[in-house]
N, C-alpha and C. Protein backbone atom coordinates (compact mmCIF):
# COMPACT_ATOMS: atom_id res chain seq x y z
N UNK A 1 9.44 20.06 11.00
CA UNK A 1 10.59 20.61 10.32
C UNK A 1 10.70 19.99 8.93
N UNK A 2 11.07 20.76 7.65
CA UNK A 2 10.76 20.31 6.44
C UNK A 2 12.45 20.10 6.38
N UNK A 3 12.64 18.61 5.41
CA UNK A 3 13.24 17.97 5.25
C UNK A 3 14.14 18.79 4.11
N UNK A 4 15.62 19.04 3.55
CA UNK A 4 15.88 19.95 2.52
C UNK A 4 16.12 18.31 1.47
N UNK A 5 15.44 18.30 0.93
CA UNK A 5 15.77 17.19 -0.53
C UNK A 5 15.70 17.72 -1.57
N UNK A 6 16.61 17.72 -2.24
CA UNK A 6 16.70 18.10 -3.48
C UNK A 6 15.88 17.23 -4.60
N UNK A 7 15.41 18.45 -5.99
CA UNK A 7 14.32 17.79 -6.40
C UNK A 7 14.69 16.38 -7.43
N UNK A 8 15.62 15.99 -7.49
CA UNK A 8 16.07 14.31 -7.87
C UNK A 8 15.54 13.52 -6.97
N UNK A 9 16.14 13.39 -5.81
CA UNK A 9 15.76 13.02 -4.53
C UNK A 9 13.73 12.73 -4.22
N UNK A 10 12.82 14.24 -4.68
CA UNK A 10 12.09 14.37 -4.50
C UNK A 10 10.86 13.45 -5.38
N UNK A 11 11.51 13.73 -6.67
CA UNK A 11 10.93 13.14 -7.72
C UNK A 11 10.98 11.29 -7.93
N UNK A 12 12.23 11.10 -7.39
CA UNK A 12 12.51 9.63 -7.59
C UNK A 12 11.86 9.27 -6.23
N UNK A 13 11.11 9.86 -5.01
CA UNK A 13 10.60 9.29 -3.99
C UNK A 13 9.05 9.26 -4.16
N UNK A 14 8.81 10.67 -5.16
CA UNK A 14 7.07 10.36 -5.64
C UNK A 14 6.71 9.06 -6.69
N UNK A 15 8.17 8.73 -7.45
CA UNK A 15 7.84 8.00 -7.98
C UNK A 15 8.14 6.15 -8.08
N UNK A 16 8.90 6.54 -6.90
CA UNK A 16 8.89 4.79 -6.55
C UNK A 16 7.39 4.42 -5.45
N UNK A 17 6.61 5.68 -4.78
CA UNK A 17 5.69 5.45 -4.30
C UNK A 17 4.51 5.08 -5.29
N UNK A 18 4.86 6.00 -6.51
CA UNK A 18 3.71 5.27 -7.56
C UNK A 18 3.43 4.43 -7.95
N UNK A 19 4.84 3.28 -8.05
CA UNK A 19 5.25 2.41 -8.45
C UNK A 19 4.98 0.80 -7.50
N UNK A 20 5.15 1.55 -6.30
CA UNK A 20 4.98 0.64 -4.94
C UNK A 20 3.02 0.44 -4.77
N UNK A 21 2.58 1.08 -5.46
CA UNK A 21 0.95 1.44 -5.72
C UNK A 21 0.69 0.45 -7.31
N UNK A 22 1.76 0.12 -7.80
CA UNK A 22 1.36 -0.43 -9.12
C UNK A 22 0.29 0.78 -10.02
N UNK A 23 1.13 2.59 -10.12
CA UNK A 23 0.10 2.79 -10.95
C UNK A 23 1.02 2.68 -12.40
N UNK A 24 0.43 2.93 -13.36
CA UNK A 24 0.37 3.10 -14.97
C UNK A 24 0.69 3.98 -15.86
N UNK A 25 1.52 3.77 -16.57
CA UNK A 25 1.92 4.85 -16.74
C UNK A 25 2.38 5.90 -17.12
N UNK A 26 3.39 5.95 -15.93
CA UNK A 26 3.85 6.96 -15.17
C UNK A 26 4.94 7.80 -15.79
N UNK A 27 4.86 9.43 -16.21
CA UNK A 27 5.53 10.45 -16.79
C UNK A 27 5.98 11.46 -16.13
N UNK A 28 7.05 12.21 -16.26
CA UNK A 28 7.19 13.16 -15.49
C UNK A 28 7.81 14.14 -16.19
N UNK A 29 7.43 15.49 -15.63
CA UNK A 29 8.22 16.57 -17.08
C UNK A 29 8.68 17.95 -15.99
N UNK A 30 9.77 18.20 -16.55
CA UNK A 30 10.20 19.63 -15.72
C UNK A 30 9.69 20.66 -16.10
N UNK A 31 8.70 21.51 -15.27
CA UNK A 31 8.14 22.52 -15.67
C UNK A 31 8.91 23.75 -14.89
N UNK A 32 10.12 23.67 -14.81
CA UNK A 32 10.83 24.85 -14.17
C UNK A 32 10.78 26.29 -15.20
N UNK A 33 10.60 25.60 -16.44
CA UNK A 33 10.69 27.11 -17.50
C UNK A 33 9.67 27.11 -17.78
N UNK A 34 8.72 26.58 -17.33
CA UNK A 34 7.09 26.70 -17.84
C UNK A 34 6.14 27.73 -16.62
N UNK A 35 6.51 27.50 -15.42
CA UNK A 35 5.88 28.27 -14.46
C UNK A 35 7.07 28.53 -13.08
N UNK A 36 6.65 29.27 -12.72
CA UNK A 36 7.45 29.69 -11.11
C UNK A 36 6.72 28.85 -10.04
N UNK A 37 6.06 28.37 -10.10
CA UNK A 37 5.15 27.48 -8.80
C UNK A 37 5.72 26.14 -8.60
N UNK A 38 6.20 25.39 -9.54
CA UNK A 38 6.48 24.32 -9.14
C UNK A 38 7.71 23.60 -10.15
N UNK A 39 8.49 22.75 -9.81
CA UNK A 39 9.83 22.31 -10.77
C UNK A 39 9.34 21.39 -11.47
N UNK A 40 8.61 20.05 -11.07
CA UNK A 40 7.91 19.50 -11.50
C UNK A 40 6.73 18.42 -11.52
N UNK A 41 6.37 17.99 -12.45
CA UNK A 41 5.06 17.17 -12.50
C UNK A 41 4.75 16.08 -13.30
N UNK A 42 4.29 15.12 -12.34
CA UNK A 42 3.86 13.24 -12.38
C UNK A 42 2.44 13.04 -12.70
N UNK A 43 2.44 12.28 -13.66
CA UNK A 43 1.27 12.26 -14.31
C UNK A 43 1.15 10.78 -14.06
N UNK A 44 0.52 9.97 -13.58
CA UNK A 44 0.69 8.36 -13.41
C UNK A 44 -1.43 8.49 -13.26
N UNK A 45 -1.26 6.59 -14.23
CA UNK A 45 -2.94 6.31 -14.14
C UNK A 45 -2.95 5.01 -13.03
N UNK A 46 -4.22 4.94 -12.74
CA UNK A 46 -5.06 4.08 -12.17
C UNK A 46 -6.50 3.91 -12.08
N UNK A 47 -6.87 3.07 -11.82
CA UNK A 47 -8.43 2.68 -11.96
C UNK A 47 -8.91 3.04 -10.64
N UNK A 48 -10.70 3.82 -10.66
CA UNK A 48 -11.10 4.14 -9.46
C UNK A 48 -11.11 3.36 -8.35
N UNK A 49 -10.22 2.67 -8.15
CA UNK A 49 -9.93 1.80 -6.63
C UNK A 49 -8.56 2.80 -6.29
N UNK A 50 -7.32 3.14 -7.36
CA UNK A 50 -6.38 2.85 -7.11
C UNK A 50 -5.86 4.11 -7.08
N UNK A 51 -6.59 5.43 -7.40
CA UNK A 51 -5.72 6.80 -7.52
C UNK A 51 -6.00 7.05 -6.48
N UNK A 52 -7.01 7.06 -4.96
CA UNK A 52 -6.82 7.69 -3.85
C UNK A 52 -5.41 6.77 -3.10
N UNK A 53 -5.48 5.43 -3.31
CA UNK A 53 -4.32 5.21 -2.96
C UNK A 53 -2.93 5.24 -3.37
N UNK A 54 -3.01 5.81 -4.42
CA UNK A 54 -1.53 5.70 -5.06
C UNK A 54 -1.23 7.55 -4.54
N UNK A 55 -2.46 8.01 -4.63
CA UNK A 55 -1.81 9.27 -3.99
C UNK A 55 -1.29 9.54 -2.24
N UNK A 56 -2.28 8.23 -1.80
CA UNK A 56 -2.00 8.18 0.02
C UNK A 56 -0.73 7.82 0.09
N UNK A 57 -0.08 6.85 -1.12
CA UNK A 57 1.05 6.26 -1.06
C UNK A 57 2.35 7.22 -1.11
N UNK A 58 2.19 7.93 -2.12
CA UNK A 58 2.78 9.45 -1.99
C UNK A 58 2.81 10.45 -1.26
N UNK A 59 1.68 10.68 -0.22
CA UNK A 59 1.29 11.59 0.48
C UNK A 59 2.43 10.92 1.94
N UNK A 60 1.92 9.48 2.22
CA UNK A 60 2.71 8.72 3.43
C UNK A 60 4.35 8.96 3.05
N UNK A 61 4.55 8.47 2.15
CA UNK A 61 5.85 8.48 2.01
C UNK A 61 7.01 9.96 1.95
N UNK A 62 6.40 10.98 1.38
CA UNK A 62 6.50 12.10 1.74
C UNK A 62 6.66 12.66 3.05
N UNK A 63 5.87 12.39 4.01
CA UNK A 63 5.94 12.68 5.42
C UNK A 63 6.84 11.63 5.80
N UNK A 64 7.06 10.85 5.74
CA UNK A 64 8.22 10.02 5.96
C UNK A 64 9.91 10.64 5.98
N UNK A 65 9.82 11.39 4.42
CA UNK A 65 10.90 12.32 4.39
C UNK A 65 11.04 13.25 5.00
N UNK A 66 9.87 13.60 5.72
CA UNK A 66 10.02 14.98 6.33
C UNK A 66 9.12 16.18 5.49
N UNK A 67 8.62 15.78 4.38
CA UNK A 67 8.20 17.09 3.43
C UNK A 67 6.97 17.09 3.58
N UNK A 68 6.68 17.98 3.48
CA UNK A 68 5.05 18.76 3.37
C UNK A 68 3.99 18.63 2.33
N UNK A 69 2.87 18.21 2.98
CA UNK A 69 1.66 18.21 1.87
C UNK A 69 1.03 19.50 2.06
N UNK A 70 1.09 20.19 0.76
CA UNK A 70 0.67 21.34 0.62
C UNK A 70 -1.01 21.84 -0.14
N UNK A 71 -0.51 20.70 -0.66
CA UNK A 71 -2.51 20.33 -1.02
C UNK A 71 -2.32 18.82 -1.47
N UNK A 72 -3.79 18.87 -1.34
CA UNK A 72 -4.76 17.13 -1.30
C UNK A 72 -6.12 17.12 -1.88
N UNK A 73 -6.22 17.12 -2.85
CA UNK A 73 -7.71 17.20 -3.82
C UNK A 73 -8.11 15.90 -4.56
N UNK A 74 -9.55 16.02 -4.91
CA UNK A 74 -9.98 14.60 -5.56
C UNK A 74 -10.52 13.66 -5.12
N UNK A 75 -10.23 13.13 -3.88
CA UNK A 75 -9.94 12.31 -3.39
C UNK A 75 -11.81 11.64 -2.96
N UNK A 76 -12.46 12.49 -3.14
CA UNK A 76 -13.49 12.24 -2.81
C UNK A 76 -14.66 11.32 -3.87
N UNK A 77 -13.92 11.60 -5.45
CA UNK A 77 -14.51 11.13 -6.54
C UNK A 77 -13.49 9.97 -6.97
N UNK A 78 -12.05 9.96 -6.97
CA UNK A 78 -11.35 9.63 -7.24
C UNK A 78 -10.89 9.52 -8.99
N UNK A 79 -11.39 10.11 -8.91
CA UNK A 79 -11.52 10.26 -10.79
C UNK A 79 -10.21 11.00 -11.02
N UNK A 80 -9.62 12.00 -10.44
CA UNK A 80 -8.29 12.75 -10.66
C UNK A 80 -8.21 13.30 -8.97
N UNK A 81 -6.76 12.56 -8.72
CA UNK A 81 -6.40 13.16 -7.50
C UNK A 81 -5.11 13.96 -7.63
N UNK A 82 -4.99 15.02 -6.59
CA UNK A 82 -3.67 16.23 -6.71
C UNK A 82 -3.03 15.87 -5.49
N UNK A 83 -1.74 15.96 -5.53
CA UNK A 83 -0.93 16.36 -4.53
C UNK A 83 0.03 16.76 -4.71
N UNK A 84 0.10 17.95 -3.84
CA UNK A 84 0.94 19.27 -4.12
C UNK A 84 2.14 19.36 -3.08
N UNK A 85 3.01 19.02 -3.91
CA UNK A 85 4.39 19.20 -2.46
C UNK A 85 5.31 20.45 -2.31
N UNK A 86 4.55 21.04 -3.46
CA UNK A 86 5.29 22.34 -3.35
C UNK A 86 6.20 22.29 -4.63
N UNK A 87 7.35 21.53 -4.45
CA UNK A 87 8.27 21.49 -5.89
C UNK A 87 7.98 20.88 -7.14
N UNK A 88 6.76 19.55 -6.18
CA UNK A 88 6.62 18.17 -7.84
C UNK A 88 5.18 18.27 -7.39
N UNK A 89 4.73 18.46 -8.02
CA UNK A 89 2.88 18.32 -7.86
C UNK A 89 2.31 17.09 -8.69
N UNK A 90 1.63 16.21 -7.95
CA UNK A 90 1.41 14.73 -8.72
C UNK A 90 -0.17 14.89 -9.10
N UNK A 91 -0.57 14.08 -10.31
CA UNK A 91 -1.61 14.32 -10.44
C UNK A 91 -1.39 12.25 -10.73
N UNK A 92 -2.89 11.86 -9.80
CA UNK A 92 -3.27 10.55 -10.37
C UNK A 92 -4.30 10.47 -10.50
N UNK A 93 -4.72 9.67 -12.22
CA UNK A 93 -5.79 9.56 -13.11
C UNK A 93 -6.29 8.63 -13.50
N UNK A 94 -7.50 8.32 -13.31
CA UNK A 94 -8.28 7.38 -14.30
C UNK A 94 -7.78 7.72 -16.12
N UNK A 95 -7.82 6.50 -16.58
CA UNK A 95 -6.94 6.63 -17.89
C UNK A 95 -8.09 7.30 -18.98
N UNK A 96 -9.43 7.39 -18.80
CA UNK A 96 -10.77 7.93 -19.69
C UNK A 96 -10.07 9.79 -19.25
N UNK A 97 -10.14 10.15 -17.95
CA UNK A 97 -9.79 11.39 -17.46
C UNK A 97 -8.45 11.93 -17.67
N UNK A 98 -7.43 11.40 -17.93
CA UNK A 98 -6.43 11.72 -18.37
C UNK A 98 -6.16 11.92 -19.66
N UNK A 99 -6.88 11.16 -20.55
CA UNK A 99 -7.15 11.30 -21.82
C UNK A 99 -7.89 12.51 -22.14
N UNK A 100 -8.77 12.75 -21.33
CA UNK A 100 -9.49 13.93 -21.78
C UNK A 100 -8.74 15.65 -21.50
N UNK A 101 -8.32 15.18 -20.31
CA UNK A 101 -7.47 16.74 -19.94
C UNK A 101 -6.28 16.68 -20.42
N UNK A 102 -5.54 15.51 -20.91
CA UNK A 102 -4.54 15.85 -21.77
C UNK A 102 -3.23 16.58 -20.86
N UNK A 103 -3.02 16.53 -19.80
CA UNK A 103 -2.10 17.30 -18.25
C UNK A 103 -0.34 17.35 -19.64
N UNK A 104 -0.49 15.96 -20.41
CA UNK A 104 1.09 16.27 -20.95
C UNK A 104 1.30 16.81 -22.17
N UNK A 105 0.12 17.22 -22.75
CA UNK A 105 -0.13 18.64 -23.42
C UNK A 105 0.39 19.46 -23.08
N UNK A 106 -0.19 20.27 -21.98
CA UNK A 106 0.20 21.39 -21.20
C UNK A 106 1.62 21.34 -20.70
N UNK A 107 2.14 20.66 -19.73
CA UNK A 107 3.27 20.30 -19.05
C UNK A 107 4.46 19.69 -19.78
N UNK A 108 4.29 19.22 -21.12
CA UNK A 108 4.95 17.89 -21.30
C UNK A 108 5.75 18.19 -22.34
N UNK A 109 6.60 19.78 -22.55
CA UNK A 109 7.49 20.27 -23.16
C UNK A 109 8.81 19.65 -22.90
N UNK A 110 9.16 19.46 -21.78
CA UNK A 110 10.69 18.90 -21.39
C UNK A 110 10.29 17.50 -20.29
N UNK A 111 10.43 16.73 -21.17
CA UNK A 111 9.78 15.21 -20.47
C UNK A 111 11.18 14.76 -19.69
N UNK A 112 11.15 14.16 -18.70
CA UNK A 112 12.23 13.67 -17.56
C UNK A 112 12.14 12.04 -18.01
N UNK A 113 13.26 11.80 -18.34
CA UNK A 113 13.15 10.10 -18.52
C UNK A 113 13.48 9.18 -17.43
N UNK A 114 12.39 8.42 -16.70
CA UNK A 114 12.26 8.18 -15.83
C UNK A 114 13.20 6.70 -15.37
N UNK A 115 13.57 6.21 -14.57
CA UNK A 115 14.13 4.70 -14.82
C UNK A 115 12.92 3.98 -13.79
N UNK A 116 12.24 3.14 -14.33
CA UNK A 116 10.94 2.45 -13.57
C UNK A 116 11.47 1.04 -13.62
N UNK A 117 10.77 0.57 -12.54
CA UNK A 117 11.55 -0.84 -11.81
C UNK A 117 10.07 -1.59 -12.17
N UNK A 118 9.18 -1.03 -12.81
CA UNK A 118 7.72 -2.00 -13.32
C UNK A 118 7.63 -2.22 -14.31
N UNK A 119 6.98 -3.41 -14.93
CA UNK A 119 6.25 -2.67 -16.68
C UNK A 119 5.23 -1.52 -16.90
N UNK A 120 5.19 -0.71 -17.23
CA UNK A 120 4.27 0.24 -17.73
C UNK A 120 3.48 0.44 -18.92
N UNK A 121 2.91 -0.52 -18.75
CA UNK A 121 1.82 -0.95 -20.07
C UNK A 121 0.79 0.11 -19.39
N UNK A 122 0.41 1.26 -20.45
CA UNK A 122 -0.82 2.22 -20.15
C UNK A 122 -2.44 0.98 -19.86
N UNK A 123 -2.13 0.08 -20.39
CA UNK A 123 -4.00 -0.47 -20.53
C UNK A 123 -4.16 -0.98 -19.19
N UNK A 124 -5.86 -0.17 -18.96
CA UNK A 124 -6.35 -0.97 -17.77
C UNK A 124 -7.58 0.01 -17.64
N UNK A 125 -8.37 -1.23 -17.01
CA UNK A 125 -9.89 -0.88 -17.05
C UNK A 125 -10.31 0.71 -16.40
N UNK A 126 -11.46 0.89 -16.39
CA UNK A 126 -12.28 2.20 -15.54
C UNK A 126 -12.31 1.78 -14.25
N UNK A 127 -12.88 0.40 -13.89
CA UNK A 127 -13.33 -0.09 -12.79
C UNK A 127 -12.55 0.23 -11.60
């Protein structure tokens, strides 16, 4: 049974899981007037140890609430992982790969100002 959370609720739970992962960072922008598929989207980095888990961390904690993983990609290279909850779709990145696709280009018209309980210094290795 899917949990009804509203997307404050939703967003501040993808992103204290990011946070609980120590990823880098971490942005989020409302794409409610940008597309019909989803309200919005988390852009957070990590180094190839740390994006399959910062997304498991999100993925666990999610089912915790009750909500649904609706997709799960990446995960196999770890270079860019997706997870799709339906309302906030997270993308976590190696900081070379994020740089290159540029995700807050596209998305990053109406940026959500986040309140983060970490430092978020972007630098950190490939490794």
């Amino acid at each position: 049974m899917k949990t009804l959370m509203n997307i404050e609720d939703q967003l501040r739970l993808v992103v204290d899981a990011l946070e609980e992962g120590r990823a880098k960072d971490i942005k989020a922008f409302n794409t409610s007037k940008l597309t019909g598929l989803f309200d919005r989207v988390v852009i957070a980095s990590g180094n190839a140890r740390q994006t399959k888990a910062l997304a498991d961390n999100v993925i666990d904690a999610a089912k915790k609430a009750g909500l649904h993983v609706l997709a799960y990609e990446g995960a196999d290279t770890g270079e860019w992982v997706l997870v799709d909850l339906g309302d906030v779709v997270i993308h976590t990145m190696q900081p070379a790969i994020r740089d290159y696709y540029n995700l807050e280009e596209i998305w990053g018209e109406y940026p959500i100002e986040l309140d983060l309980k970490v430092d978020q210094m972007p630098q950190l290795s490939d490794d």
